[in-house]
Protein backbone atom coordinates (compact mmCIF):
# COMPACT_ATOMS: atom_id res chain seq x y z
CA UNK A 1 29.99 46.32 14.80
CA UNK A 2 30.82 49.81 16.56
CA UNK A 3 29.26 52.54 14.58
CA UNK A 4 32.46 54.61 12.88
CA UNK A 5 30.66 57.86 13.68
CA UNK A 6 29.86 57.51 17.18
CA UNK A 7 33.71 55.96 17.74
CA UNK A 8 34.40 59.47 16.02
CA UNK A 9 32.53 61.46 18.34
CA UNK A 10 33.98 59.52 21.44
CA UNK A 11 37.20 60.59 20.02
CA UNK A 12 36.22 64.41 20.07
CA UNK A 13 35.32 64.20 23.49
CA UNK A 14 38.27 62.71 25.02
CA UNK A 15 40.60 65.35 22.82
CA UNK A 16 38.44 67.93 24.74
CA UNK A 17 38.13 66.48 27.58
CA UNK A 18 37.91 69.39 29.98
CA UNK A 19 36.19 71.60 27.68
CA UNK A 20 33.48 68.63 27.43
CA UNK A 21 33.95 67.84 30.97
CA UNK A 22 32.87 71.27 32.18
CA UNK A 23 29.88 71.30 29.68
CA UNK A 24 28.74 68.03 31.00
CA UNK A 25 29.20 69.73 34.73
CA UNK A 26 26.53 72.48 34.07
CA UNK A 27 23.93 69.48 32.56
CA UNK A 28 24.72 67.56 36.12
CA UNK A 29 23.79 70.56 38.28
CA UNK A 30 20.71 71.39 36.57
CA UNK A 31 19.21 67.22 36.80
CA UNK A 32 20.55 67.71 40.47
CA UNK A 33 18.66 71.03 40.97
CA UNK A 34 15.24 69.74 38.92
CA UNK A 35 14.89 66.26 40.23
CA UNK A 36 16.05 67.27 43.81
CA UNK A 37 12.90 70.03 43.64
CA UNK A 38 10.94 67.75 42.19
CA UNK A 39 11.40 64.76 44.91
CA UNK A 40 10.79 67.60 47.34
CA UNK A 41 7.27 68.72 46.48
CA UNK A 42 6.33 65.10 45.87
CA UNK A 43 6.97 64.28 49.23
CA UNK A 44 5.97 67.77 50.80
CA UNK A 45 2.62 67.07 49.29
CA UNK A 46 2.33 63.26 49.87
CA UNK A 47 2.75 63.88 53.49
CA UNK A 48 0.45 66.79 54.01
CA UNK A 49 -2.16 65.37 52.37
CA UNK A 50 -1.77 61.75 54.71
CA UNK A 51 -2.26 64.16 57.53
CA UNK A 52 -5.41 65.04 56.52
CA UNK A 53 -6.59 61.97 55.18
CA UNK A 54 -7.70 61.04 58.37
CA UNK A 55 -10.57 63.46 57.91
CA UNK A 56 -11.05 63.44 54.56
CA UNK A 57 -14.92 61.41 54.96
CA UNK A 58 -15.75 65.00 56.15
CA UNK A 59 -17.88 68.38 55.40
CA UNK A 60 -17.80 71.48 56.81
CA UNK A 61 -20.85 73.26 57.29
CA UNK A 62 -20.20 77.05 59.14
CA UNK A 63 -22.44 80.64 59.02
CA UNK A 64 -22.18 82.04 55.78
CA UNK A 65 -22.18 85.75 54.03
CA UNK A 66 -24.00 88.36 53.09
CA UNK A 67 -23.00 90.69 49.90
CA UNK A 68 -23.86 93.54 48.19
CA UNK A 69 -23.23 95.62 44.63
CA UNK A 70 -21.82 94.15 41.43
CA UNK A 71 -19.47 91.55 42.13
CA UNK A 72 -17.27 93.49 38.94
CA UNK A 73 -17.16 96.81 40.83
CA UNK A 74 -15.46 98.22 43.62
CA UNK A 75 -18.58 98.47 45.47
CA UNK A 76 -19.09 94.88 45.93
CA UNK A 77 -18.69 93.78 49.12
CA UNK A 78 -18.62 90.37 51.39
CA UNK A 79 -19.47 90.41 55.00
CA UNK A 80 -19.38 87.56 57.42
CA UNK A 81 -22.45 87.19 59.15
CA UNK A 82 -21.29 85.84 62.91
CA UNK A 83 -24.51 83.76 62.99
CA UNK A 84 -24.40 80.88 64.94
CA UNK A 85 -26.49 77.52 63.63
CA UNK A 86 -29.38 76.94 65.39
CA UNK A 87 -30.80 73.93 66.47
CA UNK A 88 -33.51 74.10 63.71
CA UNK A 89 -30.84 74.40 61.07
CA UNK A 90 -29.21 71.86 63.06
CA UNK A 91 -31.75 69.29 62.27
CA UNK A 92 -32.64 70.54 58.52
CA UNK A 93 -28.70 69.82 58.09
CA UNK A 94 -29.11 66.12 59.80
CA UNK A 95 -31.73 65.40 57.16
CA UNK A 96 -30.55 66.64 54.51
CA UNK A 97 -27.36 64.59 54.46
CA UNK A 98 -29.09 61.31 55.88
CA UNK A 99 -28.10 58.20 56.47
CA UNK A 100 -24.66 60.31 57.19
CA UNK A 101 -24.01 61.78 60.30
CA UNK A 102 -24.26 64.85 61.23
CA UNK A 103 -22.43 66.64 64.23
CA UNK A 104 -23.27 70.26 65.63
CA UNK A 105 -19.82 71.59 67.71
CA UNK A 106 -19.44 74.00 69.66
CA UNK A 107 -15.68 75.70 70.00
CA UNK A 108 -13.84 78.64 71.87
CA UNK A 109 -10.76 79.35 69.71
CA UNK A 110 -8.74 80.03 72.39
CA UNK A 111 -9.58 79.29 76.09
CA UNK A 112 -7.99 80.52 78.96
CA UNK A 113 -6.52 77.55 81.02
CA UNK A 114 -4.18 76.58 83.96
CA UNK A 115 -3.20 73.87 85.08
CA UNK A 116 -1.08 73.49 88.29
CA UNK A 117 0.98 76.90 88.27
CA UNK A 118 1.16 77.19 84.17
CA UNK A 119 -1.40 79.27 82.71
CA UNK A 120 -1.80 79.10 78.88
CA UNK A 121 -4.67 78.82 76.12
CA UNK A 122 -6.37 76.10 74.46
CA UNK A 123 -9.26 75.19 71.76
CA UNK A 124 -11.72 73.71 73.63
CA UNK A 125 -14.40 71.83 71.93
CA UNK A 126 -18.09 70.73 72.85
CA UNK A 127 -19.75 67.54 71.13
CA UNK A 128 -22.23 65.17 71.76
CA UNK A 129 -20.50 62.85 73.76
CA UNK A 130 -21.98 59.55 71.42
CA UNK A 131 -20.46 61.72 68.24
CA UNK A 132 -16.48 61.92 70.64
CA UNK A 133 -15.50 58.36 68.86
CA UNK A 134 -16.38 59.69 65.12
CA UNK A 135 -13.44 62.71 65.56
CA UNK A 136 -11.15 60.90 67.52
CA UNK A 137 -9.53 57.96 68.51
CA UNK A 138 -7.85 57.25 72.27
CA UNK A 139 -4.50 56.65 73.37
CA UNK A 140 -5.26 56.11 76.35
CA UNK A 141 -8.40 56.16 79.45
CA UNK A 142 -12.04 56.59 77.98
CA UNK A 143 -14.55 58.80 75.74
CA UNK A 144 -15.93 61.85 77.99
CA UNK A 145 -18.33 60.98 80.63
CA UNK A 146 -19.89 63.09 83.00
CA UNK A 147 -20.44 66.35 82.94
CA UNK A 148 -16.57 67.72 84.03
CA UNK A 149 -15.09 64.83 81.96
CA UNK A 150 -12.61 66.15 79.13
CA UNK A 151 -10.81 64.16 76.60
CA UNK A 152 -7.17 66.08 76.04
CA UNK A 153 -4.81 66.10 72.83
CA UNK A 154 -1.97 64.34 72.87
CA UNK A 155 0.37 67.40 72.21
CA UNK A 156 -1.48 69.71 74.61
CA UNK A 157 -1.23 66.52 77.12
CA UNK A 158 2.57 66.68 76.64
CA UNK A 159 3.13 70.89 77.07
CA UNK A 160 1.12 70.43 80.06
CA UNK A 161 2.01 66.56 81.34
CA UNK A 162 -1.10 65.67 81.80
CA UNK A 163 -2.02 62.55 82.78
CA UNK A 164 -5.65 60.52 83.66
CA UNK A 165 -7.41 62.33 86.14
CA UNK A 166 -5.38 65.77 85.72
CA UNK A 167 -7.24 68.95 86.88
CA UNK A 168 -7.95 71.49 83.94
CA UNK A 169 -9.00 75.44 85.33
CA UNK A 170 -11.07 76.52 82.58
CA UNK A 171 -11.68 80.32 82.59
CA UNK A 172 -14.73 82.70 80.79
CA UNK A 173 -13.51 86.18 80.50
CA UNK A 174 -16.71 87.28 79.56
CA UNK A 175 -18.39 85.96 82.77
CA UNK A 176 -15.62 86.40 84.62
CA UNK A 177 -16.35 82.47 86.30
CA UNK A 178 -14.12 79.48 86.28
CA UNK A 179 -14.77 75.80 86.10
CA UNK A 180 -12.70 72.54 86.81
CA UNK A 181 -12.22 69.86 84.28
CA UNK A 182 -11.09 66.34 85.22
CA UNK A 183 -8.97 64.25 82.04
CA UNK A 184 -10.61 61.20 81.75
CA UNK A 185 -8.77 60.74 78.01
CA UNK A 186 -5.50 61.42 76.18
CA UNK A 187 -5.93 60.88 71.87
CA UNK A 188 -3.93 59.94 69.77
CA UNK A 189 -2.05 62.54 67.66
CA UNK A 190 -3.84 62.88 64.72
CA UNK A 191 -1.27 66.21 63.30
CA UNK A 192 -2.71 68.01 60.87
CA UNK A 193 -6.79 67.95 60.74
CA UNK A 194 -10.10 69.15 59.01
CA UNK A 195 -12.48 70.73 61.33
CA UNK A 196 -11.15 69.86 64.71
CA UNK A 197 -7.89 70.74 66.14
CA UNK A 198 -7.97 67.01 68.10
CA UNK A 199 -3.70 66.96 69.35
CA UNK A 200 -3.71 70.36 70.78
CA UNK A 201 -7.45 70.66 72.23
CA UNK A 202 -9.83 70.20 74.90
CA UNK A 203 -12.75 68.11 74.45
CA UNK A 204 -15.88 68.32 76.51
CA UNK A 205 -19.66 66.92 76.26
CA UNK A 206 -21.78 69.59 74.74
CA UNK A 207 -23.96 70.05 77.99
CA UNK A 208 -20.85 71.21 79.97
CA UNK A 209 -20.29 73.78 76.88
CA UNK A 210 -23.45 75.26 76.31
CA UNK A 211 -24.15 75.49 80.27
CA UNK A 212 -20.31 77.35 81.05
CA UNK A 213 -20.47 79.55 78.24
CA UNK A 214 -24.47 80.26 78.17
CA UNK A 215 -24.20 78.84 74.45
CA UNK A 216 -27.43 76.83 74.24
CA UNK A 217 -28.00 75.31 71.02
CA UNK A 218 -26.18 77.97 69.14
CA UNK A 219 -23.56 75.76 67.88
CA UNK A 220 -20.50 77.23 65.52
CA UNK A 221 -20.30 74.88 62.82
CA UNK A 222 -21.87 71.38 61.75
CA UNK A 223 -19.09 68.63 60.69
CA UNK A 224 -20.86 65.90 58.28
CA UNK A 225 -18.80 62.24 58.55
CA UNK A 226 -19.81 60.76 55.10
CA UNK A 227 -19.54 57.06 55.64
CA UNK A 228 -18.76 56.55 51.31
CA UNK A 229 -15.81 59.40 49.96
CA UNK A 230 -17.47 59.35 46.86
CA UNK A 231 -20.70 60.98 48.02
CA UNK A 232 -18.83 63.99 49.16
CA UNK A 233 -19.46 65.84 45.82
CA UNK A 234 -23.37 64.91 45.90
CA UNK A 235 -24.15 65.62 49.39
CA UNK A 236 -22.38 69.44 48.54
CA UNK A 237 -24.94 69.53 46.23
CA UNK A 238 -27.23 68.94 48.32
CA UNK A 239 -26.70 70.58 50.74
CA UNK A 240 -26.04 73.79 48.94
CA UNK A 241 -29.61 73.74 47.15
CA UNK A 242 -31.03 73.24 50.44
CA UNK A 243 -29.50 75.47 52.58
CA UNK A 244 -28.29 78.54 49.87
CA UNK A 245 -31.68 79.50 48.61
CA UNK A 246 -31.48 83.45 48.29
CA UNK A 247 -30.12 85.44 46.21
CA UNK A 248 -26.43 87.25 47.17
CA UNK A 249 -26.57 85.69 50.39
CA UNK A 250 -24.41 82.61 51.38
CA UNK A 251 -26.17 81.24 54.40
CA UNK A 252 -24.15 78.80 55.02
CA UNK A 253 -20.64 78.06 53.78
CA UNK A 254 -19.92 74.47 52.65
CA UNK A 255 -16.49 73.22 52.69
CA UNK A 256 -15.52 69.77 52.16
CA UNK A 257 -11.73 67.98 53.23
CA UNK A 258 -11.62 66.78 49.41
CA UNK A 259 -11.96 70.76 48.72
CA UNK A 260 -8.68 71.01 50.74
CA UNK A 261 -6.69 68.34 49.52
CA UNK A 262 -7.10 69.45 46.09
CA UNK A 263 -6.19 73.03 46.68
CA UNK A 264 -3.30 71.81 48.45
CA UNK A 265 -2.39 69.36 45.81
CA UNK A 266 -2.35 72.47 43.17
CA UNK A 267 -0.55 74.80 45.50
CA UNK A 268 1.84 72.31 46.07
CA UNK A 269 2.54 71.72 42.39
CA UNK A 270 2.56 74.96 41.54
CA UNK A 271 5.51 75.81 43.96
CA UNK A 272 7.18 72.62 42.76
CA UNK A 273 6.86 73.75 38.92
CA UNK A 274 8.18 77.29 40.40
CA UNK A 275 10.86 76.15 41.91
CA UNK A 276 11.65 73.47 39.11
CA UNK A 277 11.88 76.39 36.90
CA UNK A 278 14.54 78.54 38.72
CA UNK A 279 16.53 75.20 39.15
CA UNK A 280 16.14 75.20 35.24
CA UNK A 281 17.73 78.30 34.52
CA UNK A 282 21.06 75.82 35.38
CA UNK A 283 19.90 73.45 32.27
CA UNK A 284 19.51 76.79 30.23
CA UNK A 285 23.04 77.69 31.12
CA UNK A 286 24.52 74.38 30.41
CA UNK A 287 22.88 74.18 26.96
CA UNK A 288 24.23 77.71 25.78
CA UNK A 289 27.60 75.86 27.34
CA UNK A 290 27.15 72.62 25.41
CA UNK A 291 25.83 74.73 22.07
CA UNK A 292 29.01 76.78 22.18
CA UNK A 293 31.24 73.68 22.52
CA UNK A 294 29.46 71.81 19.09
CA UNK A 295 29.91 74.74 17.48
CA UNK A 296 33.45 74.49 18.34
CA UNK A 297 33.62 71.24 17.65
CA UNK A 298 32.42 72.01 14.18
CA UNK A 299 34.99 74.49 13.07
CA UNK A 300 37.72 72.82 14.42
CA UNK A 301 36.85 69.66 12.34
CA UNK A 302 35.81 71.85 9.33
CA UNK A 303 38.34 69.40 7.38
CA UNK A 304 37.33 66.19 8.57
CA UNK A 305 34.05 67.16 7.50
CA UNK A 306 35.27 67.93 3.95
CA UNK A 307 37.31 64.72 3.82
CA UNK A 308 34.04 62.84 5.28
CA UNK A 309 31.96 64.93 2.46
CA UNK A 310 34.49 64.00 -0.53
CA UNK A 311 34.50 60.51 -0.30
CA UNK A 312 30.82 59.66 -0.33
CA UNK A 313 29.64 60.38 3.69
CA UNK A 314 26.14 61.37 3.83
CA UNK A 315 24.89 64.79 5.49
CA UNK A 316 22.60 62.41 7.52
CA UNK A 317 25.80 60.89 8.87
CA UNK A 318 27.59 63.73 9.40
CA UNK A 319 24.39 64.97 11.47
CA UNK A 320 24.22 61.81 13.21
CA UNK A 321 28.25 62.23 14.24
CA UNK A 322 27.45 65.83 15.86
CA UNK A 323 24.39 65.02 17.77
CA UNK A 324 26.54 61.69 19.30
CA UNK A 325 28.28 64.35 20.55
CA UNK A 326 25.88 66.28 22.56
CA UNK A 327 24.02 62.97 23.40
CA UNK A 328 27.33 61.80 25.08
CA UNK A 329 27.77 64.90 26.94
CA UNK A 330 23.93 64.51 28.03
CA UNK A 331 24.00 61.43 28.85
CA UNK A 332 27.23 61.98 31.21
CA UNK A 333 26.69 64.94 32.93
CA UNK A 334 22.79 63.50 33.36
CA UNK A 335 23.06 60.02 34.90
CA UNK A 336 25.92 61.75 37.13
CA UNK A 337 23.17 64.21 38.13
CA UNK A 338 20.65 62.21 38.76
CA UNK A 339 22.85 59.55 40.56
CA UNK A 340 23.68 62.74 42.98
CA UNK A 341 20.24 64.17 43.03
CA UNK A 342 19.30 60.79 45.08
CA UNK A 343 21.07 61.83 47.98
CA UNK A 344 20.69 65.72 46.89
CA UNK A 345 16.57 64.56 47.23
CA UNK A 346 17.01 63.00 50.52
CA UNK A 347 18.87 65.43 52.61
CA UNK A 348 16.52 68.24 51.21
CA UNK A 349 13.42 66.36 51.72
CA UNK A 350 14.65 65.30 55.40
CA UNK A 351 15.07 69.14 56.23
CA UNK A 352 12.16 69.94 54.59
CA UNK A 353 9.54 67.45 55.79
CA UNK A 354 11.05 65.97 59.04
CA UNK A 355 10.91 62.57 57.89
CA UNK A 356 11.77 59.93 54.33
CA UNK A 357 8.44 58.04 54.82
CA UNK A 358 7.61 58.86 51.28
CA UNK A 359 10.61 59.78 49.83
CA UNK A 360 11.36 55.85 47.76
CA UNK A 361 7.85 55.30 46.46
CA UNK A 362 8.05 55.39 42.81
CA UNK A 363 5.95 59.41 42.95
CA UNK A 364 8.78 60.22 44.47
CA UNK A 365 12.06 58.75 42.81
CA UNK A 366 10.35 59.21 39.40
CA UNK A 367 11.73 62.68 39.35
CA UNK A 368 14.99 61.22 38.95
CA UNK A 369 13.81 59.89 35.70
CA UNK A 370 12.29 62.85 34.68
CA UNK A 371 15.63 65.23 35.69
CA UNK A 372 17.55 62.48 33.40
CA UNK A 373 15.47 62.84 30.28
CA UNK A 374 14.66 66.65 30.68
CA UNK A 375 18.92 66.51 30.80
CA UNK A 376 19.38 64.72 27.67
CA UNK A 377 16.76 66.47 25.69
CA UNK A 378 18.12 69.64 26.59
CA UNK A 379 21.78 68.29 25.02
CA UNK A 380 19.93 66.91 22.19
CA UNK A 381 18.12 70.43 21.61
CA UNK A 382 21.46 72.15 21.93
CA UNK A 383 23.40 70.05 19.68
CA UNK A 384 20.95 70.25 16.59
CA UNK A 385 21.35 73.76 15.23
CA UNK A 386 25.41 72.56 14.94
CA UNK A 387 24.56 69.54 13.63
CA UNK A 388 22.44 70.64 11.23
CA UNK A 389 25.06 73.50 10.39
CA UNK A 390 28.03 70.64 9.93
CA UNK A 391 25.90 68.05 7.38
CA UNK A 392 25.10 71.09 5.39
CA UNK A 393 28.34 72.02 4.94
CA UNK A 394 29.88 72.76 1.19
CA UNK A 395 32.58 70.17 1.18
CA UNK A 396 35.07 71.75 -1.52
CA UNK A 397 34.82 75.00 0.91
CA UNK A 398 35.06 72.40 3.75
CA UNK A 399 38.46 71.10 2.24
CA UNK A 400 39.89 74.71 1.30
CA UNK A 401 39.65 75.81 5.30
CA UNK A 402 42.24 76.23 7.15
């Protein structure tokens, strides 16, 4: 049997219908707004952090930093030091994270190159040529061999259209020499990465480095490929009691890809819970708008409530009857929003991300949920005060109103 109460509150909202329709508008905009936001930063972060993922088996291990004064006065300072790691810190690192492997690179942030007629700039990267396969993996043609050899990036292969056996011009302002590469490899794009930049770099063996750019055994970081994840935390650990021993001096900075993809994670949820919150100034509007209309509601039915009162309805019922009300008008203007924030979600994720690769997996579409009952709690919220206001109502002065 149809409860009489919530028949009576249907009937209140179809009397008012645009009054209740409008209310109900402001609840759909603000699920659209939170759920859309929410789908957003799911997806923003889902895909960033499958870019890296590829590298996240790895540590970082560059020159550290030197301080001075009280790190709680304005005298305290942090200086780079510009070292380079030598090949006997090279080989204290190696043991110290055995049976994992350890990997001593050599880079030049930004190379002079040309090839054919275009001149441009490119990270170019030297590595044991045994250690190539543990950073990368190839497209196309084979791992660097010889001493010219260079594997190429798939999006630096493109800019340039390079192909197997392309000619790379490889120039050292600061000997003022130049030196031919020959492509013997294209990789495959990697995007984003820890440590190196593989799609939009040159990669040589570390012979051919040290010997163009007088760089022997001075390399500029160590990269650590951990063959279990979960010994990432450990080998840190490790390797900061063994490397970090005095005191105010950071020899050696450790940095770890799981480091990364949980400050990303945060930063990424923080923005979403930002932006969540300005799209939830719309819910705060729409529940001053849905507040006003129960209150409305209540003294325009002043004398049903006094007739209701008289012959034996309890203030529980009469509360009940009010928050129908508001739940109605949540409920509406909520599963409309959310319905809308579906396709609201996927043309903002699309022009935010590039792609919908994560956008129905249930991280994602669960915001939709979430925008829905954040909706309906708001109404429910909204609706209790006049409720409450409406059971408690003297019936004889209910009856006497006009």
């Amino acid at each position: 049997m149809t409860d009489i109460f919530f028949s009576l509150s249907v009937r209140s909202v179809r009397r008012h219908f645009l009054r209740s329709f409008l209310s109900a508008i402001g609840i759909m905009i603000g699920v659209l707004a939170i759920a859309s936001i929410g789908m957003m930063g799911t997806n923003m972060t889902e895909y960033i952090i499958s870019e890296l993922s590829g590298g996240a088996n790895a540590i970082l291990i560059v020159p550290g930093y030197t301080s001075g004064g009280d790190m709680t006065s304005m005298s305290y300072s942090m200086t780079f030091s510009g070292d380079m790691i030598t090949e006997s810190q090279f080989r204290d690192i190696s043991r110290a994270v055995a049976p994992h492997t350890a990997i001593p690179i050599y880079e030049k942030g930004s190379a002079p190159i040309k090839v054919g007629k275009k001149d441009g700039r490119a990270p170019l990267y030297g590595l044991p040529s045994d250690d190539v396969p543990l950073i990368l993996t190839l497209e196309r043609g084979s791992f660097v061999k010889g001493s010219n050899g260079a594997v190429v990036g798939n999006t630096l292969a493109k800019d340039y259209d390079l192909t197997i056996g392309s000619r790379i011009l490889v120039e050292n302002p600061d000997t003022e020499s130049t030196a031919t590469l020959r492509v013997v490899g294209i990789a495959k794009t990697v995007g984003m990465s820890f440590g190196v930049q593989v799609d939009s770099s040159i990669i040589v063996d570390e012979k051919w480095f040290s010997d163009f750019y007088h760089r022997k055994n001075e390399y500029d970081y160590v990269e650590v490929r951990v063959s279990d994840i979960n010994a990432i935390t450990n080998l840190e650990e490790i390797l900061d009691k063994r490397l970090n021993k005095k005191k105010n001096v950071t020899d050696f900075i450790i940095i770890s890809s799981k480091q990364i993809l949980e400050s990303i994670t945060i930063s990424m949820n923080m923005m979403t819970s930002f932006l969540s919150a300005i799209g939830g100034i719309s819910l705060l509007v729409a529940a001053i708008s849905i507040f006003n209309v129960m209150m409305m509601s209540v003294t325009e039915r002043i004398n049903e409530i006094g007739i209701l009162r008289s012959i034996g309805t309890k203030k529980r019922e009469i509360l009940r009857m009010f928050l129908y009300e508001s739940i109605i008008l949540g409920v509406i203007g909520s599963v409309i929003g959310g319905f809308l924030s579906f396709f609201g979600g996927m043309a903002l994720v699309y022009g935010m991300v590039g792609n919908l690769d994560y956008f129905l997996t249930p991280a994602s579409l669960i915001n939709i949920v979430y925008g829905i009952l954040i909706g309906i709690i708001v109404c429910i919220l909204s609706g209790m005060y006049p409720a409450w206001k409406a059971a408690n109502m003297d019936p004889i002065t209910a009856l006497r109103a006009e």
